[in-house]
N, C-alpha and C. Protein backbone atom coordinates (compact mmCIF):
# COMPACT_ATOMS: atom_id res chain seq x y z
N UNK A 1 -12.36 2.84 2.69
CA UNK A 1 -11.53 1.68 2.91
C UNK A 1 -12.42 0.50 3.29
N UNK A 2 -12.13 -0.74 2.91
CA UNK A 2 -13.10 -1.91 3.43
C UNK A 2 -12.73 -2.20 4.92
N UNK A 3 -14.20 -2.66 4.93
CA UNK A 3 -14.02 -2.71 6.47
C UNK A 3 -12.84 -3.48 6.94
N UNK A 4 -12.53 -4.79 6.42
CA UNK A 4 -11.72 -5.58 6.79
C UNK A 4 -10.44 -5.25 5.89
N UNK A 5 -9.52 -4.54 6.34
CA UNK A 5 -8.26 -4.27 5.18
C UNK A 5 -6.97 -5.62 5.04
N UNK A 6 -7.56 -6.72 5.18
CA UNK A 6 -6.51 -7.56 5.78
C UNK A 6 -6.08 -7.90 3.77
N UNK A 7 -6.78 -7.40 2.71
CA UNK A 7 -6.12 -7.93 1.12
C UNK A 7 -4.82 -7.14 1.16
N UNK A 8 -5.03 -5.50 1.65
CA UNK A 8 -3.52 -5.03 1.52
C UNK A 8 -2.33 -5.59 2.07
N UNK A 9 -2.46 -6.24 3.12
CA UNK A 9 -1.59 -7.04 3.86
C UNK A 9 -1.14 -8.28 3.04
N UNK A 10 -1.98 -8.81 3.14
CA UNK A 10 -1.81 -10.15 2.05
C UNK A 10 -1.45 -10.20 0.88
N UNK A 11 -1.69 -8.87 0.00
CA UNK A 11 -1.25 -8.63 -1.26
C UNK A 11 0.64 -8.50 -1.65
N UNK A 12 0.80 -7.74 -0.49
CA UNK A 12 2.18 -7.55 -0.20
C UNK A 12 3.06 -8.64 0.09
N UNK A 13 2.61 -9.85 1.05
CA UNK A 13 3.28 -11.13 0.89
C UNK A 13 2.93 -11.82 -0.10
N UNK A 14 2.39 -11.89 -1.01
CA UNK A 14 1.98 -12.52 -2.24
C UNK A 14 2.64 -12.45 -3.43
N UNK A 15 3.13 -10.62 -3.53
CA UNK A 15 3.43 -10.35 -5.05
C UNK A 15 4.76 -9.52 -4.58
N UNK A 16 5.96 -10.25 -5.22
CA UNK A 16 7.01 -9.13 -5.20
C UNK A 16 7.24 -8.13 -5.99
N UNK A 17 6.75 -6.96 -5.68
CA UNK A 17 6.58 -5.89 -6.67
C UNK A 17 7.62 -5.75 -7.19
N UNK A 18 8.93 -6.15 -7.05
CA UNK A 18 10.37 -5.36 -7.75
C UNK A 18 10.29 -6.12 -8.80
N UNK A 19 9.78 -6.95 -9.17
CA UNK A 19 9.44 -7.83 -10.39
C UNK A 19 8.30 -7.62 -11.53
N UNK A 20 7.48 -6.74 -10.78
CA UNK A 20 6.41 -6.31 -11.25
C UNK A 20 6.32 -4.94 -11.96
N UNK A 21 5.83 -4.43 -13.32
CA UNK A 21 6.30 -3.07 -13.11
C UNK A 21 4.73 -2.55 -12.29
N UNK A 22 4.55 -0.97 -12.04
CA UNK A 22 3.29 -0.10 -11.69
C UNK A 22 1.86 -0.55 -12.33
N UNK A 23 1.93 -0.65 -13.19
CA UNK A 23 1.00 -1.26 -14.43
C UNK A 23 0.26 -2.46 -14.17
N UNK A 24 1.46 -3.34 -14.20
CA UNK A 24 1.09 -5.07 -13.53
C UNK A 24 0.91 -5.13 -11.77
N UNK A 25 1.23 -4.14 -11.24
CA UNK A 25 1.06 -4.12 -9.58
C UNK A 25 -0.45 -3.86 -9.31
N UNK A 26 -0.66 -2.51 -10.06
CA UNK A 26 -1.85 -1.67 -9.83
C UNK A 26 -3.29 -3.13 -10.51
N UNK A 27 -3.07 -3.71 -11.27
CA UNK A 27 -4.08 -4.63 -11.90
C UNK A 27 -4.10 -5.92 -11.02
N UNK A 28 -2.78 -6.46 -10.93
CA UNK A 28 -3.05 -7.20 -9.62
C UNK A 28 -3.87 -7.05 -8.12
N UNK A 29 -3.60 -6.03 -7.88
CA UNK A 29 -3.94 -5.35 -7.08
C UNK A 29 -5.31 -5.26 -6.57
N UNK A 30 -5.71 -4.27 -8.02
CA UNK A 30 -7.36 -4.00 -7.83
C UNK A 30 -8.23 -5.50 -8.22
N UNK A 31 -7.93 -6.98 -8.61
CA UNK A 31 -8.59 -7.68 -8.77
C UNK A 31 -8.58 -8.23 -7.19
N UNK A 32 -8.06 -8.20 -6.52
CA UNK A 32 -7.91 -8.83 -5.07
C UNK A 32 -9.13 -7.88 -4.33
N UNK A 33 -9.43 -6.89 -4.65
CA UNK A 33 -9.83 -5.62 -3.74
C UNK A 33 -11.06 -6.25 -3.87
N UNK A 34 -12.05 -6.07 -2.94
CA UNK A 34 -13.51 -6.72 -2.72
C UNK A 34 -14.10 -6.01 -4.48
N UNK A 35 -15.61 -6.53 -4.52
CA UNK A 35 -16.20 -6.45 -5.43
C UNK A 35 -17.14 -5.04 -5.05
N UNK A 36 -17.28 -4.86 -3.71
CA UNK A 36 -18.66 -4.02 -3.97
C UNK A 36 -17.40 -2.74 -3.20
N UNK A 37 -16.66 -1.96 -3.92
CA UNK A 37 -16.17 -0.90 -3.62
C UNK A 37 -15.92 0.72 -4.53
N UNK A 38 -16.54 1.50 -3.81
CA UNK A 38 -16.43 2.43 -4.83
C UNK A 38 -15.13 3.37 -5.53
N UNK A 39 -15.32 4.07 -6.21
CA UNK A 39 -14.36 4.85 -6.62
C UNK A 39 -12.98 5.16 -5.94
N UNK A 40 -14.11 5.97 -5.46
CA UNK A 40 -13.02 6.97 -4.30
C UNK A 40 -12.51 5.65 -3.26
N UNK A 41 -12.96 4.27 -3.02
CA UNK A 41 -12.57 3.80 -1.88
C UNK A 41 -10.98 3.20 -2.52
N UNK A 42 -11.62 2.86 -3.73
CA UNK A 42 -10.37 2.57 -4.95
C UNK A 42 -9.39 3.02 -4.90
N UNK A 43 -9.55 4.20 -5.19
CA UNK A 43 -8.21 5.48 -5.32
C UNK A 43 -7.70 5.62 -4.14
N UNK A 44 -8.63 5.51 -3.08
CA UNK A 44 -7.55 5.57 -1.87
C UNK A 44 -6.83 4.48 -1.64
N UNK A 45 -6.97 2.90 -2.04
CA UNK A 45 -6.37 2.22 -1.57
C UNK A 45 -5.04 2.06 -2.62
N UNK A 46 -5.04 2.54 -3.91
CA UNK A 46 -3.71 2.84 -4.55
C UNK A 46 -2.90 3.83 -4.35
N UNK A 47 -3.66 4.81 -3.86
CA UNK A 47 -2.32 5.51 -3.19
C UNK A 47 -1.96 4.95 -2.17
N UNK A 48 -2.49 4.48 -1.37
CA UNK A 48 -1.76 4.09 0.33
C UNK A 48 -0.74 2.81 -0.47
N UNK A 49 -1.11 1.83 -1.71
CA UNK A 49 -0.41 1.23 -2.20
C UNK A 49 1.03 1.54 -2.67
N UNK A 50 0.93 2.83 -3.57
CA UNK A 50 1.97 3.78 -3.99
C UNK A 50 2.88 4.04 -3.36
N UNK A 51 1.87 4.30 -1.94
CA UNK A 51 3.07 4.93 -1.10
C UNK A 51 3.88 3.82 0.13
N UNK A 52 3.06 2.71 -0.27
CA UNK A 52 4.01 1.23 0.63
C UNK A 52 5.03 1.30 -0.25
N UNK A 53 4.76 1.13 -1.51
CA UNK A 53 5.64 0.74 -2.99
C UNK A 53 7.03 1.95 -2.78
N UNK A 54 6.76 3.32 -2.36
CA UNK A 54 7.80 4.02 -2.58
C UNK A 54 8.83 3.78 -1.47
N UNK A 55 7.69 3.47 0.42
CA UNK A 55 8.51 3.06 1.45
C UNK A 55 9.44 2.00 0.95
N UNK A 56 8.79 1.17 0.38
CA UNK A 56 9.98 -0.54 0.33
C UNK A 56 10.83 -0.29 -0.62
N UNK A 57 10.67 0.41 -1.38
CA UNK A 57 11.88 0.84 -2.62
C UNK A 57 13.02 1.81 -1.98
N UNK A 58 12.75 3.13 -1.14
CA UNK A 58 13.44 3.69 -0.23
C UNK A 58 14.11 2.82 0.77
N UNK A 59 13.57 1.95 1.12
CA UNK A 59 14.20 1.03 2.29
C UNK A 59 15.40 0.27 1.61
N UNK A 60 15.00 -0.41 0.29
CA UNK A 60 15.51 -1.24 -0.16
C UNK A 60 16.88 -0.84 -0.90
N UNK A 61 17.01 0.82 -0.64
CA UNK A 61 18.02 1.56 -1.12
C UNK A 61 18.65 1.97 0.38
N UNK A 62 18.13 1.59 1.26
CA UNK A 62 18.65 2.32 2.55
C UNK A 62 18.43 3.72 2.85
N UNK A 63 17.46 4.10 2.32
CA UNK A 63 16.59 5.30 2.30
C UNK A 63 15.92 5.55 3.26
N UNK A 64 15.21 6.92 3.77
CA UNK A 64 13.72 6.72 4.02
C UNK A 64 14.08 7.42 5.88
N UNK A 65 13.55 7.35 6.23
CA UNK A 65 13.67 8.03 7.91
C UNK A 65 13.52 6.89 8.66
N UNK A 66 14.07 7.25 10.21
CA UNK A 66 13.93 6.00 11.23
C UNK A 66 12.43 5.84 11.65
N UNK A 67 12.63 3.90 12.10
CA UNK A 67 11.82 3.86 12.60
C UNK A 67 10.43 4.56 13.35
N UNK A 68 11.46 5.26 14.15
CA UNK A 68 10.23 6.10 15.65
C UNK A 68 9.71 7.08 14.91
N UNK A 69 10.06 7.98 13.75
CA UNK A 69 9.86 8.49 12.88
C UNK A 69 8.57 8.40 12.17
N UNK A 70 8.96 7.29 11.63
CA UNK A 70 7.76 6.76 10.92
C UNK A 70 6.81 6.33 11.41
N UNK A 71 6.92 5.66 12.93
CA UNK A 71 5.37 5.49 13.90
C UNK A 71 4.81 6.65 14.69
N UNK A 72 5.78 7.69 14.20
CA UNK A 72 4.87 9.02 14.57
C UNK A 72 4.18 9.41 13.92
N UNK A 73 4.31 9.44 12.29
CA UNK A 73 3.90 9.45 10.88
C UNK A 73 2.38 9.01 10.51
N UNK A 74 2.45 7.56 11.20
CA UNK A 74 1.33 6.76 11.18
C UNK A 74 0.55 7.28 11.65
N UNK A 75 0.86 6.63 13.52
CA UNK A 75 -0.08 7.79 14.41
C UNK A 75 -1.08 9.21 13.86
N UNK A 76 -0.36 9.89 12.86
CA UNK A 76 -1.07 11.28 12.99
C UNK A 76 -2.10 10.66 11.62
N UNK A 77 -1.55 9.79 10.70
CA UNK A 77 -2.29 9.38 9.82
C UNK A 77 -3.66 8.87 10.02
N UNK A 78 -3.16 7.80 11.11
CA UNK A 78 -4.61 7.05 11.50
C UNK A 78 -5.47 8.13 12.09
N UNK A 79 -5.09 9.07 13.14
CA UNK A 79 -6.24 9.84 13.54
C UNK A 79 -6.75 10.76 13.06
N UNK A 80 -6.74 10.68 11.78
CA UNK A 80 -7.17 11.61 10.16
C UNK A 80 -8.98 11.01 10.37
């Protein structure tokens, strides 16, 4: 992951994906992503993408588990 992850953040207020299909998200996407990143740093940052993309689509259906739920979720994520 780059050191500074602040493009995923920014990418998300930028581009409304429900407009976008996977295709046009994923290319948008990776041109924002720094220049000097490898493969694998790549692939990880489209899945963590994937899986914002599936949260806001679940949400946006009223889907998805509560809150406290999901910051327990995190929690165990980050200390991976």
């Amino acid at each position: 992951m780059p050191k500074d992850n602040v493009e995923l953040a920014f990418f998300w207020t930028e581009v409304d994906d429900f407009n976008m299909n996977d295709r046009e998200t994923v290319i948008e996407f990776v041109r924002n992503l720094p220049e000097k990143m490898s493969l694998a740093e790549i692939v990880r940052e489209i899945e963590l993408l994937a899986g914002i993309q599936r949260a806001r689509q679940q949400a946006h259906r009223h889907e998805g588990i509560p809150a406290e739920e999901a910051r327990k979720l995190v929690d165990t994520w980050a200390s991976k």
